[in-house]
Protein backbone atom coordinates (compact mmCIF):
# COMPACT_ATOMS: atom_id res chain seq x y z
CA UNK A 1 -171.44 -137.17 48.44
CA UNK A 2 -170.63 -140.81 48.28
CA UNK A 3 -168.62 -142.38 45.43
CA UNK A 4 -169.91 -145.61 44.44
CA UNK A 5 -167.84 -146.97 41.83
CA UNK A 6 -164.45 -145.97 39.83
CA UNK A 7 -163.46 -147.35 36.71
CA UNK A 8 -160.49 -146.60 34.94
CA UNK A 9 -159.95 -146.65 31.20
CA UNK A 10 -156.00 -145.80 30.37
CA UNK A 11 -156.77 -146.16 26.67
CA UNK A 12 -158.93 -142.99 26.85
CA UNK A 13 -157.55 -140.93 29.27
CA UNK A 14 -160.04 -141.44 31.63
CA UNK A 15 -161.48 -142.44 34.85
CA UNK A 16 -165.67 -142.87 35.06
CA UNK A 17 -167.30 -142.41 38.66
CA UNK A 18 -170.28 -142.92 39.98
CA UNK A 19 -171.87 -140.55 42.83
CA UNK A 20 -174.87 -140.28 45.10
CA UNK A 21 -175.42 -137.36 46.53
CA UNK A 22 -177.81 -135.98 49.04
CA UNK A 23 -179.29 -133.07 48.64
CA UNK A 24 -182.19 -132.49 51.77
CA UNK A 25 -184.66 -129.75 51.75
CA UNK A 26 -183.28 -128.53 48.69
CA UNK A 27 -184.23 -128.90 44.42
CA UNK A 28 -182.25 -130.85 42.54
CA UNK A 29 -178.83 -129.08 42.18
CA UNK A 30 -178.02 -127.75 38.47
CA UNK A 31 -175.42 -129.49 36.37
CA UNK A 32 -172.66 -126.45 37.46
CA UNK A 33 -173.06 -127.15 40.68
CA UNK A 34 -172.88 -130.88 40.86
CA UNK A 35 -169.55 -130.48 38.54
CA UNK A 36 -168.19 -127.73 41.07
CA UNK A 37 -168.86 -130.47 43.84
CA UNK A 38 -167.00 -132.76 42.35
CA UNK A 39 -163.80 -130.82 41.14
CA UNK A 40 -163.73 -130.30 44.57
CA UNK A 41 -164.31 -134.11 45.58
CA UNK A 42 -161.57 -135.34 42.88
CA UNK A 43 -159.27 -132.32 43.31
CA UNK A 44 -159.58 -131.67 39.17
CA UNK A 45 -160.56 -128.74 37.21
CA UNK A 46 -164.27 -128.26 36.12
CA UNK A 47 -162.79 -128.31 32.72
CA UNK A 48 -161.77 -131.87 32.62
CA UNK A 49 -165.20 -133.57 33.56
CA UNK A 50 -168.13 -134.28 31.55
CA UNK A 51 -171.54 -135.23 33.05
CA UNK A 52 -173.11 -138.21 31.34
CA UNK A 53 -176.01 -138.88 33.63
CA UNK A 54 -177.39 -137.26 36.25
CA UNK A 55 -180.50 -139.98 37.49
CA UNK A 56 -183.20 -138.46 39.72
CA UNK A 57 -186.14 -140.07 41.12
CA UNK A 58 -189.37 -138.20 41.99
CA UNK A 59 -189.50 -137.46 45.51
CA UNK A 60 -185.98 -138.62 46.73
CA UNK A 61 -183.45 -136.67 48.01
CA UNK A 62 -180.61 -138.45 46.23
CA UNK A 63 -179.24 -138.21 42.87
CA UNK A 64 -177.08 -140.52 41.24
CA UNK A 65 -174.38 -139.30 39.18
CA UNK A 66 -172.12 -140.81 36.10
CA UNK A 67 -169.39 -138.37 35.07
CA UNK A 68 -166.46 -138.86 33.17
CA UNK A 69 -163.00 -136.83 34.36
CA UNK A 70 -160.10 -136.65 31.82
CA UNK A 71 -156.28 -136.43 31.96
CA UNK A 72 -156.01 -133.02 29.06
CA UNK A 73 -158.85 -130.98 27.74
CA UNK A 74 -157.85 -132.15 24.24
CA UNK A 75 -158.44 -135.85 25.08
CA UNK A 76 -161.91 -134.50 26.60
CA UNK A 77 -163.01 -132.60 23.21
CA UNK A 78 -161.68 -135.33 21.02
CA UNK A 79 -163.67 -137.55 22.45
CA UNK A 80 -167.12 -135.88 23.62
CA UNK A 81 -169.61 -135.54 20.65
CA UNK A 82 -170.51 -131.43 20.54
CA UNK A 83 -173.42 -130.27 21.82
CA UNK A 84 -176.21 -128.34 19.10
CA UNK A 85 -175.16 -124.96 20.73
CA UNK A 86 -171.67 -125.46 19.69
CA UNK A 87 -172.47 -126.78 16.51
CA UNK A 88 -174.34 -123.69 15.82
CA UNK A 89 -171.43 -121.32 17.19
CA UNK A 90 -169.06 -122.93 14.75
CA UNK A 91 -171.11 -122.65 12.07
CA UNK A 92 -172.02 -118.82 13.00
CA UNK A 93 -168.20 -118.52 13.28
CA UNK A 94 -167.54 -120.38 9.48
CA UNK A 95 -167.69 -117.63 6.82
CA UNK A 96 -170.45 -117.99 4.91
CA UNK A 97 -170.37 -118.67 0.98
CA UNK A 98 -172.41 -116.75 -1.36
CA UNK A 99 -174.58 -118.73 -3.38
CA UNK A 100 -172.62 -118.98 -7.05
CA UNK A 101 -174.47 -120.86 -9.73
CA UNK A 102 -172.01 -122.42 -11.96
């Protein structure tokens, strides 16, 4: 794992970084994984970071990574648009309104 670039941005409460990592005579790790890696790398929880981009190219062993690591959890979810499967869960959640015909 190799960081490439860190940029900080204090008016969102948070720090973007760029990764390559190698990943030799193996498949292209899955999203979990690469975040475990680099809670571990940054010394954050798995919580706080949200993977843009993760940029393969057929054949390589690399993988270049853009993720995005927080201060709170609240400045995370304020700021990260929700994904369909949560939008569904929320709406499962929402009581649902009978149909009334004025």
């Amino acid at each position: 794992m190799k960081k490439i670039k860190e940029t900080n941005f204090p008016l969102l409460n948070r720090t973007e970084f760029i990764y390559e990592i190698d990943h030799p005579n193996q498949p292209t790790p899955k999203r979990e994984a690469i975040k475990r890696q680099l809670a571990a790398e940054l010394k954050t929880s798995e919580e706080l970071i949200n993977l843009n981009k993760v940029i393969t190219s057929f054949g390589s062993t690399k993988i270049k990574v853009i993720a995005e690591v927080y201060k709170t959890k609240d400045d995370l979810e304020k700021l990260i648009k929700k994904t369909k499967k949560q939008k569904q869960e929320k709406k499962q959640e929402a009581p649902k309104e009978e149909g009334k015909l004025k």
